[in-house]
PDB file of N, CA and C in Angstrom:
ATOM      1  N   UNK A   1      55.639  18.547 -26.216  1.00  0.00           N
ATOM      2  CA  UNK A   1      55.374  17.288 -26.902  1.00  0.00           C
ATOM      3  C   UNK A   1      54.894  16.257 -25.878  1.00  0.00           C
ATOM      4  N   UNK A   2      53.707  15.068 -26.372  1.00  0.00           N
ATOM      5  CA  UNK A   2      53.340  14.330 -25.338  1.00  0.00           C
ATOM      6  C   UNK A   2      54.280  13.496 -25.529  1.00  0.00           C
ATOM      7  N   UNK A   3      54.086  12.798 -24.639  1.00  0.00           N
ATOM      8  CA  UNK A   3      54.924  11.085 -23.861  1.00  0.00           C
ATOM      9  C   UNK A   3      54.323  10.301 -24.923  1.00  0.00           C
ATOM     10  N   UNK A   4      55.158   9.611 -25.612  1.00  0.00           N
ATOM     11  CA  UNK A   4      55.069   8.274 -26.024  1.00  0.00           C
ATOM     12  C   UNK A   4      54.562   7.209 -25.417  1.00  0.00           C
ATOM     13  N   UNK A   5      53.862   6.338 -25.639  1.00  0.00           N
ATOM     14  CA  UNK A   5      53.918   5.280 -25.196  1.00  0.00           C
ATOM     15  C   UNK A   5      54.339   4.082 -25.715  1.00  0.00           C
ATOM     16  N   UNK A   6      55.566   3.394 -25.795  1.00  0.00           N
ATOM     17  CA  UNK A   6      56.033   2.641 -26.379  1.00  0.00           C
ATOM     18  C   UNK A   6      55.199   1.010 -26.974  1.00  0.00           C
ATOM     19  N   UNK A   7      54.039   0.998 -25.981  1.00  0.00           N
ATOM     20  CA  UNK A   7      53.463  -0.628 -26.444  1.00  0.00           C
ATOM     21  C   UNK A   7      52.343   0.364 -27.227  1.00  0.00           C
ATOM     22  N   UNK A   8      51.866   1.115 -27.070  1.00  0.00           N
ATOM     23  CA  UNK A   8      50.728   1.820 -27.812  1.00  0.00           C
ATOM     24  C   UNK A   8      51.182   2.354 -29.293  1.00  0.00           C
ATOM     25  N   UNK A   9      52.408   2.974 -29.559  1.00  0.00           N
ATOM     26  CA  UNK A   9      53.379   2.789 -30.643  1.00  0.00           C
ATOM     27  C   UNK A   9      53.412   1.569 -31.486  1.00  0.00           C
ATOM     28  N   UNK A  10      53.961   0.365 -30.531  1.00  0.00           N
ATOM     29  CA  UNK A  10      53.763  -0.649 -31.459  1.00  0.00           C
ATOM     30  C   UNK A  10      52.791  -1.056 -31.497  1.00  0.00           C
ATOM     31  N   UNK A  11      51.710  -0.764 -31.126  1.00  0.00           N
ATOM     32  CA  UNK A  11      50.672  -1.785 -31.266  1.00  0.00           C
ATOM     33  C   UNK A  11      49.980  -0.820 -32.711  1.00  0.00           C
ATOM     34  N   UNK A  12      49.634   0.190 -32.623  1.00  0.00           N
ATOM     35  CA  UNK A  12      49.806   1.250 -33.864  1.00  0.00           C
ATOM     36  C   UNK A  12      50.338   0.607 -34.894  1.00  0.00           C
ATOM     37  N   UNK A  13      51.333   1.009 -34.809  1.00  0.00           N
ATOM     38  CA  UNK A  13      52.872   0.093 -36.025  1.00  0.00           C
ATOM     39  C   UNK A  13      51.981  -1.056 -36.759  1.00  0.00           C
ATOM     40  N   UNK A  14      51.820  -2.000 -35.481  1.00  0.00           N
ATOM     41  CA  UNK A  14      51.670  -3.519 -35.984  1.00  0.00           C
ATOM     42  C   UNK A  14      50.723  -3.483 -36.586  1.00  0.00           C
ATOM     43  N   UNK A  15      49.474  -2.704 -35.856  1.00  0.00           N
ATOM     44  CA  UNK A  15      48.082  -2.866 -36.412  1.00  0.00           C
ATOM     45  C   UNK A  15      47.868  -2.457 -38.099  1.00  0.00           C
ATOM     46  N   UNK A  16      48.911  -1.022 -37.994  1.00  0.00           N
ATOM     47  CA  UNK A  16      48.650  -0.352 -39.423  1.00  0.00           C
ATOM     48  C   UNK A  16      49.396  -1.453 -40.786  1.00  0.00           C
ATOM     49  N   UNK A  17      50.614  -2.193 -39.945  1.00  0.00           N
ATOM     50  CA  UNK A  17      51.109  -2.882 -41.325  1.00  0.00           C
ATOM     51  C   UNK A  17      50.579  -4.203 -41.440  1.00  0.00           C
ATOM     52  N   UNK A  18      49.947  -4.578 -40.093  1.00  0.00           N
ATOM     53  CA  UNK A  18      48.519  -5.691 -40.777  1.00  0.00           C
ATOM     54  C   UNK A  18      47.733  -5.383 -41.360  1.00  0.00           C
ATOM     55  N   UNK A  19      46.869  -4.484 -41.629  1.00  0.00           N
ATOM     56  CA  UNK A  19      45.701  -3.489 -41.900  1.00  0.00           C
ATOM     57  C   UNK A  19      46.380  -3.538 -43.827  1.00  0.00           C
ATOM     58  N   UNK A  20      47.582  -2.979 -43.505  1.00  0.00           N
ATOM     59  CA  UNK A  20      47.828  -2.922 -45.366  1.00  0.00           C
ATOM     60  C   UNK A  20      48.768  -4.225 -45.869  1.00  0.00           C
ATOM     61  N   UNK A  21      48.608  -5.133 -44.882  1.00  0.00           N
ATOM     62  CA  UNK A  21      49.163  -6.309 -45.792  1.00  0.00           C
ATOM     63  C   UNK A  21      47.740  -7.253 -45.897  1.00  0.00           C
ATOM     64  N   UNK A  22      46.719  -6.843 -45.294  1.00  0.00           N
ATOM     65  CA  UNK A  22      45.420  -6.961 -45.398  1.00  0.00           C
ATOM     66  C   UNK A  22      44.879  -6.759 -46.742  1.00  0.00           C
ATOM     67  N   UNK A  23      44.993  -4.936 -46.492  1.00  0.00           N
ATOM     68  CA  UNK A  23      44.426  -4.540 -48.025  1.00  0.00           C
ATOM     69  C   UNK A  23      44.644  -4.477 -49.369  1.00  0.00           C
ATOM     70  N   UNK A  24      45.957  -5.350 -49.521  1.00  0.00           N
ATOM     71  CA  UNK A  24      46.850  -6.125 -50.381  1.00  0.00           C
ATOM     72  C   UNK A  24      46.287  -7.350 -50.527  1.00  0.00           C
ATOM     73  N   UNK A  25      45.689  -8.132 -50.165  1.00  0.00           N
ATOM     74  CA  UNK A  25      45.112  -9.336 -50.261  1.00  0.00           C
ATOM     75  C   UNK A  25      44.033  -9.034 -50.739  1.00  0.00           C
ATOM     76  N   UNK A  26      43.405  -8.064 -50.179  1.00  0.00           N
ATOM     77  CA  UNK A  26      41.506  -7.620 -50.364  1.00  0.00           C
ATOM     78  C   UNK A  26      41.769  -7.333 -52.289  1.00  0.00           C
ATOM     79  N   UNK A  27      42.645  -6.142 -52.330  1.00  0.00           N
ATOM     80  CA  UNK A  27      42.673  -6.115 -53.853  1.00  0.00           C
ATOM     81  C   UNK A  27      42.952  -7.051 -54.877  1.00  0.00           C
ATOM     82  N   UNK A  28      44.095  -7.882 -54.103  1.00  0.00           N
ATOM     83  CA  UNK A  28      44.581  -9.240 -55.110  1.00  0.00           C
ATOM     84  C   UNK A  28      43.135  -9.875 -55.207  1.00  0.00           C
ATOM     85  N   UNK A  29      42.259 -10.036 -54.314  1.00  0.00           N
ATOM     86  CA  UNK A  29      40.823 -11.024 -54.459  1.00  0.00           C
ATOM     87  C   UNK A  29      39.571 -10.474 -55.465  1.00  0.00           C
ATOM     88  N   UNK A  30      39.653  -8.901 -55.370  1.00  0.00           N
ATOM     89  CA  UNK A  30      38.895  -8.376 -56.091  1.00  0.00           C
ATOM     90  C   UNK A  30      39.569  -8.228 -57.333  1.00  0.00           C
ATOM     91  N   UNK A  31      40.703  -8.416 -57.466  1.00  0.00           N
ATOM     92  CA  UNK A  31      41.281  -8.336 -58.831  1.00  0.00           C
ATOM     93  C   UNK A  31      41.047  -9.393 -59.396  1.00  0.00           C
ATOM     94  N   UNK A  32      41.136 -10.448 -58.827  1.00  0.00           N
ATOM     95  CA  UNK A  32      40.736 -12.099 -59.101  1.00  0.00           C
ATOM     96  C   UNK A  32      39.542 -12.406 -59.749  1.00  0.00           C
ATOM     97  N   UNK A  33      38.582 -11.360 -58.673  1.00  0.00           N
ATOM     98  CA  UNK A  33      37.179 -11.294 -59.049  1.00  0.00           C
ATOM     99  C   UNK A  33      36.372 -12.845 -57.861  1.00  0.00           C
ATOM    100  N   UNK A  34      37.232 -13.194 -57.044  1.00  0.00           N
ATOM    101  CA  UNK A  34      37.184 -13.918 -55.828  1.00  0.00           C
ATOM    102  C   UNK A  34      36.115 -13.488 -54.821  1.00  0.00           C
ATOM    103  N   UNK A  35      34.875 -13.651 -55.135  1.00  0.00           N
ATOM    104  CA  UNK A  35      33.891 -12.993 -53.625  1.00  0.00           C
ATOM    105  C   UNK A  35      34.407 -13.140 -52.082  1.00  0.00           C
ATOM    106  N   UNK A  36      34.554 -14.420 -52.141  1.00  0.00           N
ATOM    107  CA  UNK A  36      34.079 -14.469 -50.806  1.00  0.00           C
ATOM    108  C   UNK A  36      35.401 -14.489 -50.216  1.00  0.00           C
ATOM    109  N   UNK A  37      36.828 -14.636 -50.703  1.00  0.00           N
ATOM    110  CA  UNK A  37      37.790 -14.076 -50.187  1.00  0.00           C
ATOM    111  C   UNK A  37      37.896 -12.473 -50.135  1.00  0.00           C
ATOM    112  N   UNK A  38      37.513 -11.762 -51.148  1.00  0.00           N
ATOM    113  CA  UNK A  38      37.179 -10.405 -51.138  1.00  0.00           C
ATOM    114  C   UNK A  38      36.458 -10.174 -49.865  1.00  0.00           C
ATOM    115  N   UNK A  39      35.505 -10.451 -49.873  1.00  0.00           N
ATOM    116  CA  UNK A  39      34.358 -10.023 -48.357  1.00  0.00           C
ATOM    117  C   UNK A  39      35.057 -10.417 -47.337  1.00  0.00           C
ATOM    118  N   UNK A  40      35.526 -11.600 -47.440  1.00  0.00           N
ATOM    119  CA  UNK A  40      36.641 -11.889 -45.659  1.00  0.00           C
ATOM    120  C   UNK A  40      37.572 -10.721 -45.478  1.00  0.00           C
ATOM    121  N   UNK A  41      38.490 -10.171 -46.552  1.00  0.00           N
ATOM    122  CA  UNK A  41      39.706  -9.583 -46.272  1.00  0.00           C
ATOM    123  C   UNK A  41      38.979  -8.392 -46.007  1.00  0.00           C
ATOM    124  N   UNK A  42      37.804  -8.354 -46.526  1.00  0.00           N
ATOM    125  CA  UNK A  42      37.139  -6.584 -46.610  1.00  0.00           C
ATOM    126  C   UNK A  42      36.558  -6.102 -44.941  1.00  0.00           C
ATOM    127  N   UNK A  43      36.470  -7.258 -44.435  1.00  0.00           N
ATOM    128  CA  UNK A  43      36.252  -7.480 -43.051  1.00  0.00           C
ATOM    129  C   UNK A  43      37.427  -7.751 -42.125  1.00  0.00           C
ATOM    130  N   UNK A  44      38.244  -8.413 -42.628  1.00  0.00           N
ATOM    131  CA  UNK A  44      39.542  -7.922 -41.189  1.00  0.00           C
ATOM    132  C   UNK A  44      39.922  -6.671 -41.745  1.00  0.00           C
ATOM    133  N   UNK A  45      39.788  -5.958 -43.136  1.00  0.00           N
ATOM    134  CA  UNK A  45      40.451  -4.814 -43.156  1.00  0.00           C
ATOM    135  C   UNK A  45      39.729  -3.721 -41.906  1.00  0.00           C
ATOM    136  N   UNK A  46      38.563  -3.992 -42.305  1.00  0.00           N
ATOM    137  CA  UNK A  46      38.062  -2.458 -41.244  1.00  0.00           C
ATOM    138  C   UNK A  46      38.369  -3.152 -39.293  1.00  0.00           C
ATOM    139  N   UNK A  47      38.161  -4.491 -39.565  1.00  0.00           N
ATOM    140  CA  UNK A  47      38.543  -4.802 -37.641  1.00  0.00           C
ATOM    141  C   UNK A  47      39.488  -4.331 -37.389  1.00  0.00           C
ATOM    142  N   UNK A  48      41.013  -4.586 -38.638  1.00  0.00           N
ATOM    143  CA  UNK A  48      42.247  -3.949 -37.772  1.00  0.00           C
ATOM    144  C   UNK A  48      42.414  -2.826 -38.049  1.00  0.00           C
ATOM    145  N   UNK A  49      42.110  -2.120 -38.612  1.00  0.00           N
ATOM    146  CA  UNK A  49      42.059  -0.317 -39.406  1.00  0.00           C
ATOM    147  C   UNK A  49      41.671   0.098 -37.794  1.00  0.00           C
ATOM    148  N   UNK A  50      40.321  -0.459 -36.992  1.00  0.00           N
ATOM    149  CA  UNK A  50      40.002   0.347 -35.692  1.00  0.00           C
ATOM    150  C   UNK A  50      40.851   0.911 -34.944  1.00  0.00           C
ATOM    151  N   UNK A  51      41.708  -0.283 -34.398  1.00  0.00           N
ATOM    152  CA  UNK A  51      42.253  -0.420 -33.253  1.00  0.00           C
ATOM    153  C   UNK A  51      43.329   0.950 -33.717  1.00  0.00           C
ATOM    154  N   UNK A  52      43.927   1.146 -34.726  1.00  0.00           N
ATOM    155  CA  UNK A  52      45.439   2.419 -35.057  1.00  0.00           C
ATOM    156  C   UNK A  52      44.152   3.746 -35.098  1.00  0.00           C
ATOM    157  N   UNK A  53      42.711   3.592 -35.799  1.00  0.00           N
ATOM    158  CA  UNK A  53      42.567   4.933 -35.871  1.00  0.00           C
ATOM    159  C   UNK A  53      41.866   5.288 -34.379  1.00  0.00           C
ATOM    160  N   UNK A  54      41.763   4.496 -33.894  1.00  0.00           N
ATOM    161  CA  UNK A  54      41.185   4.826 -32.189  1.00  0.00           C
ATOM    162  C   UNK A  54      42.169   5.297 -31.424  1.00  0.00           C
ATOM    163  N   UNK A  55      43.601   4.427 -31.865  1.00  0.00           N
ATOM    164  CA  UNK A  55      44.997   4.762 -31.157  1.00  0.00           C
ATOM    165  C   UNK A  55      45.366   6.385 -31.153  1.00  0.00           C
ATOM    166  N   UNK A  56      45.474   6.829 -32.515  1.00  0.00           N
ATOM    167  CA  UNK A  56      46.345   7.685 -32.899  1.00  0.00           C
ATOM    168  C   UNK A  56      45.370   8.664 -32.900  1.00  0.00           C
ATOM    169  N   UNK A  57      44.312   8.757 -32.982  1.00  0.00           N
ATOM    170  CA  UNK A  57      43.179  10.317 -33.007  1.00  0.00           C
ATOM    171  C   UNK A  57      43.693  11.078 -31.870  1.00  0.00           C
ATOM    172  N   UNK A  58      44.038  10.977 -30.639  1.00  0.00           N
ATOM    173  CA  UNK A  58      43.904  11.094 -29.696  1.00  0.00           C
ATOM    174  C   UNK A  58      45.455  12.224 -29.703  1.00  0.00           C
ATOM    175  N   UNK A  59      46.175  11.540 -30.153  1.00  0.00           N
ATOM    176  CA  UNK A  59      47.782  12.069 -30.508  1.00  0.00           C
ATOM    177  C   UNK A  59      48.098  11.579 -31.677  1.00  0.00           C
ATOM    178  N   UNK A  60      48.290  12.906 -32.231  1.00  0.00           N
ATOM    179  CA  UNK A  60      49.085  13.090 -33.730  1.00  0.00           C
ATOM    180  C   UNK A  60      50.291  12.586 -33.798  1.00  0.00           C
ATOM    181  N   UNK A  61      51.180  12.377 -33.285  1.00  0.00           N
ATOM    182  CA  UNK A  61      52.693  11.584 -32.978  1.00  0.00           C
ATOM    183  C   UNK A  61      52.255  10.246 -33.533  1.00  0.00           C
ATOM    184  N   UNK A  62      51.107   9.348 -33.100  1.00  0.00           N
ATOM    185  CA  UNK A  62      51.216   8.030 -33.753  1.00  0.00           C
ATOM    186  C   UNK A  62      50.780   8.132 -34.931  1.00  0.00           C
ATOM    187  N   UNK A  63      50.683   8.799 -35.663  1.00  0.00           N
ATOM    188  CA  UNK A  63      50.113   8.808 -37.439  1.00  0.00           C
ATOM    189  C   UNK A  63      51.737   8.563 -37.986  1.00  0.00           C
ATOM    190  N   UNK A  64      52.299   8.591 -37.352  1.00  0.00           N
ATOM    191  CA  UNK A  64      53.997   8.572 -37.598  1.00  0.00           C
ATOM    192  C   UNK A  64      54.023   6.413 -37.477  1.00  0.00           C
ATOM    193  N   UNK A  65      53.720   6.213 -36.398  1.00  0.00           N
ATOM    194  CA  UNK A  65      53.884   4.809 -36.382  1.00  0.00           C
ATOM    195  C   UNK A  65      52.748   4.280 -37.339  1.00  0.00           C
ATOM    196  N   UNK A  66      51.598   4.588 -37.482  1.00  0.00           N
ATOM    197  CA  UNK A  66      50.991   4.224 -38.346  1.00  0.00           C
ATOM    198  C   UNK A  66      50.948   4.099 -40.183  1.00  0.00           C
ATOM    199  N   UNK A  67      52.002   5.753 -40.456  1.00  0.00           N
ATOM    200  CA  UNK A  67      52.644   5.554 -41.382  1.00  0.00           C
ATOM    201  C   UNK A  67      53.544   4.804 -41.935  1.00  0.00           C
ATOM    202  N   UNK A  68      54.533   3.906 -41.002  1.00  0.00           N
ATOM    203  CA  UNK A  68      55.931   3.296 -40.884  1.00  0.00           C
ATOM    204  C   UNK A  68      55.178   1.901 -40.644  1.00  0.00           C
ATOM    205  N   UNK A  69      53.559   1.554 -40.061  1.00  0.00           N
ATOM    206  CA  UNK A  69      53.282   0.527 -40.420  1.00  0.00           C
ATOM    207  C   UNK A  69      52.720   0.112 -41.405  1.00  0.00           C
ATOM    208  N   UNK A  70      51.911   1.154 -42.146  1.00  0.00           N
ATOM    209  CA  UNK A  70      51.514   1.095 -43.512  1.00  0.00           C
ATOM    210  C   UNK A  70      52.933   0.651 -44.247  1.00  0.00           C
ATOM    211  N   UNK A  71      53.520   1.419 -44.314  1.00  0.00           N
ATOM    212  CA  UNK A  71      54.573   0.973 -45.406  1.00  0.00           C
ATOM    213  C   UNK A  71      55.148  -0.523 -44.938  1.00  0.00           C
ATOM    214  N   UNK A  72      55.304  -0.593 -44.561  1.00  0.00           N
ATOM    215  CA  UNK A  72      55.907  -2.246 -43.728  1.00  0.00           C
ATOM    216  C   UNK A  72      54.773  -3.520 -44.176  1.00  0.00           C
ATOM    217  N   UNK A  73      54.069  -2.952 -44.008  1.00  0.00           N
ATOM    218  CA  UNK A  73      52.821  -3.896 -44.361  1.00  0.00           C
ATOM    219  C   UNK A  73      52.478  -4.002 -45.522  1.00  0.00           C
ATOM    220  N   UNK A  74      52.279  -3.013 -46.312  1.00  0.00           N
ATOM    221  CA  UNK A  74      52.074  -3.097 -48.227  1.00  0.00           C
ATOM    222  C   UNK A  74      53.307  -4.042 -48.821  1.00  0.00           C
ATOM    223  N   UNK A  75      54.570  -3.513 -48.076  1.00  0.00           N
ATOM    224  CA  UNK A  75      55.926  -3.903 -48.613  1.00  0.00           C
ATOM    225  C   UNK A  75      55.914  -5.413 -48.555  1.00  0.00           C
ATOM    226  N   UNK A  76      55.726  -5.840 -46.955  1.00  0.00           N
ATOM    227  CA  UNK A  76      55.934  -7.481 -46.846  1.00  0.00           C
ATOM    228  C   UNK A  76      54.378  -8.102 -47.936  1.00  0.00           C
ATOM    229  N   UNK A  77      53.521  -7.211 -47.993  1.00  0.00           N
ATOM    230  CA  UNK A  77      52.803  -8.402 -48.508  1.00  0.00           C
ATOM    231  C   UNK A  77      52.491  -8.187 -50.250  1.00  0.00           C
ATOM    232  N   UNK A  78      53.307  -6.925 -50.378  1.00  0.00           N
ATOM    233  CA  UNK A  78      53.608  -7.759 -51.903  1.00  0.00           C
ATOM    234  C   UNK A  78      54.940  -8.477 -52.451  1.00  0.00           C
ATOM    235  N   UNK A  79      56.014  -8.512 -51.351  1.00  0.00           N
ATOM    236  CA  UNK A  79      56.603  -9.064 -51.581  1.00  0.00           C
ATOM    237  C   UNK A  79      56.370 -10.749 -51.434  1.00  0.00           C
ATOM    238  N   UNK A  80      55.381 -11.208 -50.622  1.00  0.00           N
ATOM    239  CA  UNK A  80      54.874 -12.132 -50.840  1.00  0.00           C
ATOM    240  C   UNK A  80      54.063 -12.679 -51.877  1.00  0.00           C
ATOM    241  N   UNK A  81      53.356 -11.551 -52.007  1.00  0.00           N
ATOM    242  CA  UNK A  81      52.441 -12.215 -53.515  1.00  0.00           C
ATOM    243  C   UNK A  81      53.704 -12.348 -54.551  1.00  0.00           C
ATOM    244  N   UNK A  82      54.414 -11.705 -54.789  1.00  0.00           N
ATOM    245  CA  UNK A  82      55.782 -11.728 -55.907  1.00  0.00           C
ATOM    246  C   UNK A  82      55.943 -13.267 -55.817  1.00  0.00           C
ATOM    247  N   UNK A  83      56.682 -13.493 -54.806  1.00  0.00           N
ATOM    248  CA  UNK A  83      57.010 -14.562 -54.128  1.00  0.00           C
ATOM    249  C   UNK A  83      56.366 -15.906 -54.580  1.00  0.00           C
ATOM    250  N   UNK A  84      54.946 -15.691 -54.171  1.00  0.00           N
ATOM    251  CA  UNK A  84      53.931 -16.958 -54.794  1.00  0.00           C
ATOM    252  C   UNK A  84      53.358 -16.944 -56.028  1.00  0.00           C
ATOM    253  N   UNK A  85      53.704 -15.727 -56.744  1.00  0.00           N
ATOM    254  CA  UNK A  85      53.323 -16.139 -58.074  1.00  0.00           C
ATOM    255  C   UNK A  85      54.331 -16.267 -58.968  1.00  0.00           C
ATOM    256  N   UNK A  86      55.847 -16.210 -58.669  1.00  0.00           N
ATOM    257  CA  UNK A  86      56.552 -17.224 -59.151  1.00  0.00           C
ATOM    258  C   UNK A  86      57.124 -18.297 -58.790  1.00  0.00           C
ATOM    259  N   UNK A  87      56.346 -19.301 -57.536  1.00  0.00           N
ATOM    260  CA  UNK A  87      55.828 -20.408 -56.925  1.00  0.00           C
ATOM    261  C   UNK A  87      54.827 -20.960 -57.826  1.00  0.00           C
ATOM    262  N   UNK A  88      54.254 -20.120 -58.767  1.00  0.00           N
ATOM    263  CA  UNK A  88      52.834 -20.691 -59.381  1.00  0.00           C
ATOM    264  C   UNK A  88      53.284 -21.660 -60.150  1.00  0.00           C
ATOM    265  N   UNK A  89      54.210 -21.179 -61.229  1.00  0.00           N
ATOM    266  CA  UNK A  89      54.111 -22.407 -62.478  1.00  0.00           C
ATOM    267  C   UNK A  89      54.845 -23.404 -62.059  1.00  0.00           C
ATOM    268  N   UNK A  90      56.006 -23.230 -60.843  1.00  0.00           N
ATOM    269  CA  UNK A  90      56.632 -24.622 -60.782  1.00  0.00           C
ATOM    270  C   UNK A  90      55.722 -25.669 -60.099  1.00  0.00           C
ATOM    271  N   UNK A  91      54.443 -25.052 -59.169  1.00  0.00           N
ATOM    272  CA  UNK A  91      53.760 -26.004 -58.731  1.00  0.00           C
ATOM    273  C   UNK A  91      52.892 -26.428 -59.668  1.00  0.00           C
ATOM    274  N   UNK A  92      52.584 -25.904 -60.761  1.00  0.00           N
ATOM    275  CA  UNK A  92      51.715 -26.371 -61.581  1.00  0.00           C
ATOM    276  C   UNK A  92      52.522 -27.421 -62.354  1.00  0.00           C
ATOM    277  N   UNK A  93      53.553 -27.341 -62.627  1.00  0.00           N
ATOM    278  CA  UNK A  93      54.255 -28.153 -63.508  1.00  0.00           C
ATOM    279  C   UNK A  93      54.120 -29.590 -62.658  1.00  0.00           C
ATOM    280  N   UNK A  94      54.844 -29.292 -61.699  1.00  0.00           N
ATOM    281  CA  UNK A  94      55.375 -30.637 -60.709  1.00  0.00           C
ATOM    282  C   UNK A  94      53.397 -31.828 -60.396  1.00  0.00           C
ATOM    283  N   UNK A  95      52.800 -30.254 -60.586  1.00  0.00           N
ATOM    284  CA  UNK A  95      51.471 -31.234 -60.434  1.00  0.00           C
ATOM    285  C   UNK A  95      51.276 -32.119 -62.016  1.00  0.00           C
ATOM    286  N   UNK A  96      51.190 -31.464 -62.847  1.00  0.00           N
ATOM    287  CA  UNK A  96      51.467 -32.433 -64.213  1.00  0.00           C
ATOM    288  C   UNK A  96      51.841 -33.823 -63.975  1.00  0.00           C
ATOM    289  N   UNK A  97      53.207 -33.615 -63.196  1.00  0.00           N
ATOM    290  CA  UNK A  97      54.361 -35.091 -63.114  1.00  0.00           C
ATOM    291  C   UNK A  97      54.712 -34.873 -64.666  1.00  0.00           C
TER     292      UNK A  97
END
């Protein structure tokens, strides 16, 4: 088995659960039907997607951190959208007065 590298691990990790708290946004925009937030997110998706699949080709061991950052990353960022869309109506209300 190869050597780990522990900052190359996380940087894997981090990259993959930015990458899908990314592509959680990209869909919320195209679901929206939102262009030009769609096209932004559709563009950091593939910048940070690079950096894990450049990482991990090399050694099969980081598809493991990349998996564990996928999930980390889908998770926090729909738990955020949850989050702000039942933020929605009380800000809409309070905007009423």
């Amino acid at each position: 088995m190869q050597q780990i590298h522990p900052w190359l691990a996380l940087g894997v990790l981090v990259s993959t659960a930015a990458t899908d708290a990314v592509y959680v946004m990209f869909s919320s925009a195209v679901a929206a039907r939102r262009r030009v937030p769609a096209a932004t997110w559709s563009g950091i998706w593939y910048l940070l997607s690079a950096f894990a699949v450049i990482s991990y080709t090399r050694t099969w061991v980081y598809v493991i951190f990349a998996a564990v950052g996928s999930w980390i990353g889908a998770y926090l960022a729909v738990s955020h959208s949850i989050r702000r869309e039942k933020a929605l109506p009380h800000a809409r209300a309070e905007r009423r007065g």
